[in-house]
N, C-alpha and C. Protein backbone atom coordinates (compact mmCIF):
# COMPACT_ATOMS: atom_id res chain seq x y z
N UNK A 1 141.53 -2.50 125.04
CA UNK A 1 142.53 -2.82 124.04
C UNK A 1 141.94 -3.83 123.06
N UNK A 2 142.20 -3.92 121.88
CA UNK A 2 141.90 -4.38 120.71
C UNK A 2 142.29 -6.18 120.69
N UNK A 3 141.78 -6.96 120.54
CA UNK A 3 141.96 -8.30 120.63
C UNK A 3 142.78 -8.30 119.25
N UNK A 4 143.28 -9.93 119.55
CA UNK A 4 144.04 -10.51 118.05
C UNK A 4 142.90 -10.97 117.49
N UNK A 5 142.92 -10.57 116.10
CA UNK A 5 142.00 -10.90 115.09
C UNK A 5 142.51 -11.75 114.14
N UNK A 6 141.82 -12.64 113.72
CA UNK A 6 142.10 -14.47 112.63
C UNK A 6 141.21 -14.05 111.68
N UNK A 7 140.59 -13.05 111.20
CA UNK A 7 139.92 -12.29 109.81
C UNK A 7 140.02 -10.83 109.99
N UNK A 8 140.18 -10.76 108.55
CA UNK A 8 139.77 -9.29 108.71
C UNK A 8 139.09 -8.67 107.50
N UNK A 9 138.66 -7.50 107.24
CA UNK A 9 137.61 -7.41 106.32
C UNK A 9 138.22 -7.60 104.93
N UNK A 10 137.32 -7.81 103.62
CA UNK A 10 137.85 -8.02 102.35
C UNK A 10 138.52 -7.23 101.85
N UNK A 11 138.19 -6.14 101.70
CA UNK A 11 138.75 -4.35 101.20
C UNK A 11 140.36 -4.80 102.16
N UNK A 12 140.39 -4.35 103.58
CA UNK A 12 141.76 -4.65 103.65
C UNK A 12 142.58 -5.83 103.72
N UNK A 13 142.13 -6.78 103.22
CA UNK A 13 142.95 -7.57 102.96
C UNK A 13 143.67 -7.47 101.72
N UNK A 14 142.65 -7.25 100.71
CA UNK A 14 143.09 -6.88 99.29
C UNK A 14 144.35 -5.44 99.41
N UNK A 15 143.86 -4.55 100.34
CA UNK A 15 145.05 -3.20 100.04
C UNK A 15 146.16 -4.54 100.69
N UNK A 16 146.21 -5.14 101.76
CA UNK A 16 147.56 -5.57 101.73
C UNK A 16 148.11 -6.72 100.79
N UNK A 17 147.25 -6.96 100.03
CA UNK A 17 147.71 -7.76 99.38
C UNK A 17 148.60 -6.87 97.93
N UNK A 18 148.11 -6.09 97.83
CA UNK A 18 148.66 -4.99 96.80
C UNK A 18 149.71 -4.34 97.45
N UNK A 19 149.92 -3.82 98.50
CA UNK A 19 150.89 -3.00 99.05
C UNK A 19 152.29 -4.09 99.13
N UNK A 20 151.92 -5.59 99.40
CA UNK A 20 152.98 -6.53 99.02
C UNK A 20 153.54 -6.84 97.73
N UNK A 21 152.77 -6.52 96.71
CA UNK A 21 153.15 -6.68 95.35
C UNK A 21 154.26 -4.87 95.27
N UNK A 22 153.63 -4.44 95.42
CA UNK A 22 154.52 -2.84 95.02
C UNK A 22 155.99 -2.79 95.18
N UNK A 23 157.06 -3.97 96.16
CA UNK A 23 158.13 -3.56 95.80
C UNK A 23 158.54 -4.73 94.90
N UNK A 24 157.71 -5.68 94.35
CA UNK A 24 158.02 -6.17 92.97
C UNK A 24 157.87 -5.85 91.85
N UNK A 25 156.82 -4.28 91.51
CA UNK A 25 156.55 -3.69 90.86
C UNK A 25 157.75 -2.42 90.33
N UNK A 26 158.31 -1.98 91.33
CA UNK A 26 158.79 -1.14 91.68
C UNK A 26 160.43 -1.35 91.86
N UNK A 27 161.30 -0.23 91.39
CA UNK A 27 162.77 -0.38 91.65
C UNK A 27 162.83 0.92 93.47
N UNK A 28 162.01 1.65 93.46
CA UNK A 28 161.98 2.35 94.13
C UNK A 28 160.39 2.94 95.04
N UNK A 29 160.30 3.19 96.08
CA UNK A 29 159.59 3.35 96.81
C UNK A 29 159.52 4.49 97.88
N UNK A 30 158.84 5.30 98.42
CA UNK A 30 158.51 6.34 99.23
C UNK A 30 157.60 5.63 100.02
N UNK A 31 157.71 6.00 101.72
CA UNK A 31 156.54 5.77 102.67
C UNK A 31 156.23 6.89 103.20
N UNK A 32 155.59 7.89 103.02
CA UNK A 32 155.46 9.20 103.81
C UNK A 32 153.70 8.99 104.90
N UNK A 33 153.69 9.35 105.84
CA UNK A 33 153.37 9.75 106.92
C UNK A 33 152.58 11.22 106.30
N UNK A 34 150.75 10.90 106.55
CA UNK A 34 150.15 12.42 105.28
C UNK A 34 149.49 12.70 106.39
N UNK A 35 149.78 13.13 107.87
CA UNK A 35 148.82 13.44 108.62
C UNK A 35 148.68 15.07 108.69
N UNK A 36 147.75 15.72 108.01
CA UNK A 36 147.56 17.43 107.74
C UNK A 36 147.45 17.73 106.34
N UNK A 37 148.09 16.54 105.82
CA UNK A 37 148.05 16.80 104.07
C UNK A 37 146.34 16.59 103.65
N UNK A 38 146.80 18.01 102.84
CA UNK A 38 145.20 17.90 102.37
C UNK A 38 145.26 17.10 100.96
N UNK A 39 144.24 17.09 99.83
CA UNK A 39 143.92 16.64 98.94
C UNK A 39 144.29 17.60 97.91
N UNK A 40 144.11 19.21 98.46
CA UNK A 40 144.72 20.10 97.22
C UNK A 40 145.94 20.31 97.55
N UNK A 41 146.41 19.61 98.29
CA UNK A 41 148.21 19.56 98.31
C UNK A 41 149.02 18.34 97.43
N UNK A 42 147.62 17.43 96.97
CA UNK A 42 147.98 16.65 96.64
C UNK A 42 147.78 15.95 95.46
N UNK A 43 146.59 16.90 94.86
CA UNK A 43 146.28 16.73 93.17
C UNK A 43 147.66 17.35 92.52
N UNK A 44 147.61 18.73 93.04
CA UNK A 44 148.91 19.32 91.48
C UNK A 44 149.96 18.19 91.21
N UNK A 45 150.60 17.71 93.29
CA UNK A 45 151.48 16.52 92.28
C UNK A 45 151.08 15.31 91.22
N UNK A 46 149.73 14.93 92.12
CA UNK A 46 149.40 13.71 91.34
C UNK A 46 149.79 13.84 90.01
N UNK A 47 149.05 15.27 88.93
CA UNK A 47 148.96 15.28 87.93
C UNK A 47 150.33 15.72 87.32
N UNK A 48 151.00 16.38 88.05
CA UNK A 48 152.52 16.90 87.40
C UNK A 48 153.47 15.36 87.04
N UNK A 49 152.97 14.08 87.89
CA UNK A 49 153.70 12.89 87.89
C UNK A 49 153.18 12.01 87.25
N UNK A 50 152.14 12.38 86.42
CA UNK A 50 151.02 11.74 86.23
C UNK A 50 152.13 10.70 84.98
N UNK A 51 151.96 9.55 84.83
CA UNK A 51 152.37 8.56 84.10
C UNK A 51 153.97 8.14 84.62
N UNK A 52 154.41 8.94 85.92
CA UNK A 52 155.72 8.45 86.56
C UNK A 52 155.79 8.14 87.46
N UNK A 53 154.85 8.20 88.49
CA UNK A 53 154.75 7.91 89.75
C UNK A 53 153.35 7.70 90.32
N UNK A 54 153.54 6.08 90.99
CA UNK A 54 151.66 5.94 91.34
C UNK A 54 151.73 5.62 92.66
N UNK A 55 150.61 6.81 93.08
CA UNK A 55 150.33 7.13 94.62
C UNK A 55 149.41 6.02 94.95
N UNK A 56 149.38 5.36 96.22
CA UNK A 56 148.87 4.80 96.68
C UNK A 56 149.05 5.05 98.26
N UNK A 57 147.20 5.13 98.66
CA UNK A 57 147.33 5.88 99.82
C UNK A 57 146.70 4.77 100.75
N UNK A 58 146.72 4.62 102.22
CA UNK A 58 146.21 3.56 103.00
C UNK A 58 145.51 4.36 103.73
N UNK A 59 144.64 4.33 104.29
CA UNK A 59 143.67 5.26 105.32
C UNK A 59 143.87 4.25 106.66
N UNK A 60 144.27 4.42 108.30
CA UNK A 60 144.44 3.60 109.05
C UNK A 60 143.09 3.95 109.97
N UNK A 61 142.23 3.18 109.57
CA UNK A 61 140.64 3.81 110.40
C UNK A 61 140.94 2.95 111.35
N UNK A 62 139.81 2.68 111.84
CA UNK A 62 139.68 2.37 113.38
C UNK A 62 138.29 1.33 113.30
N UNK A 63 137.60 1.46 112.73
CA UNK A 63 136.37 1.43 112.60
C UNK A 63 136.73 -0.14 111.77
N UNK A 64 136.26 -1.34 112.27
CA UNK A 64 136.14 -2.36 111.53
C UNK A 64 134.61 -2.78 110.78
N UNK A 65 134.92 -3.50 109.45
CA UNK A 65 134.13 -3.64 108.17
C UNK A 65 133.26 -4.66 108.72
């Protein structure tokens, strides 16, 4: 099992530091769960929303920096 960690790498600290700003950015928000979603499931929307809606994706690796 994984110990408690008192650092953690730069890259994710920064996504959480952004993922905390987004509902001050934001009147509204989606959390979806993309496990099977591919990438060409996921350009047409990008671009159909393109200037209305900004995706931001978290990758939950395993693998520390």
């Amino acid at each position: 099992m994984h110990e408690n960690r008192t650092t953690y790498p730069k890259r994710k600290a920064q996504m959480f530091q952004q993922l905390q700003e987004l509902p001050k950015k934001y009147k509204v928000m989606a959390v979806i769960k993309m496990t099977k979603v591919r990438s060409t499931q996921i350009l047409p929307l990008r671009k159909t929303l393109k200037g209305q809606v900004e995706f931001v994706c978290v990758k939950d690796d395993e693998e520390d920096d």
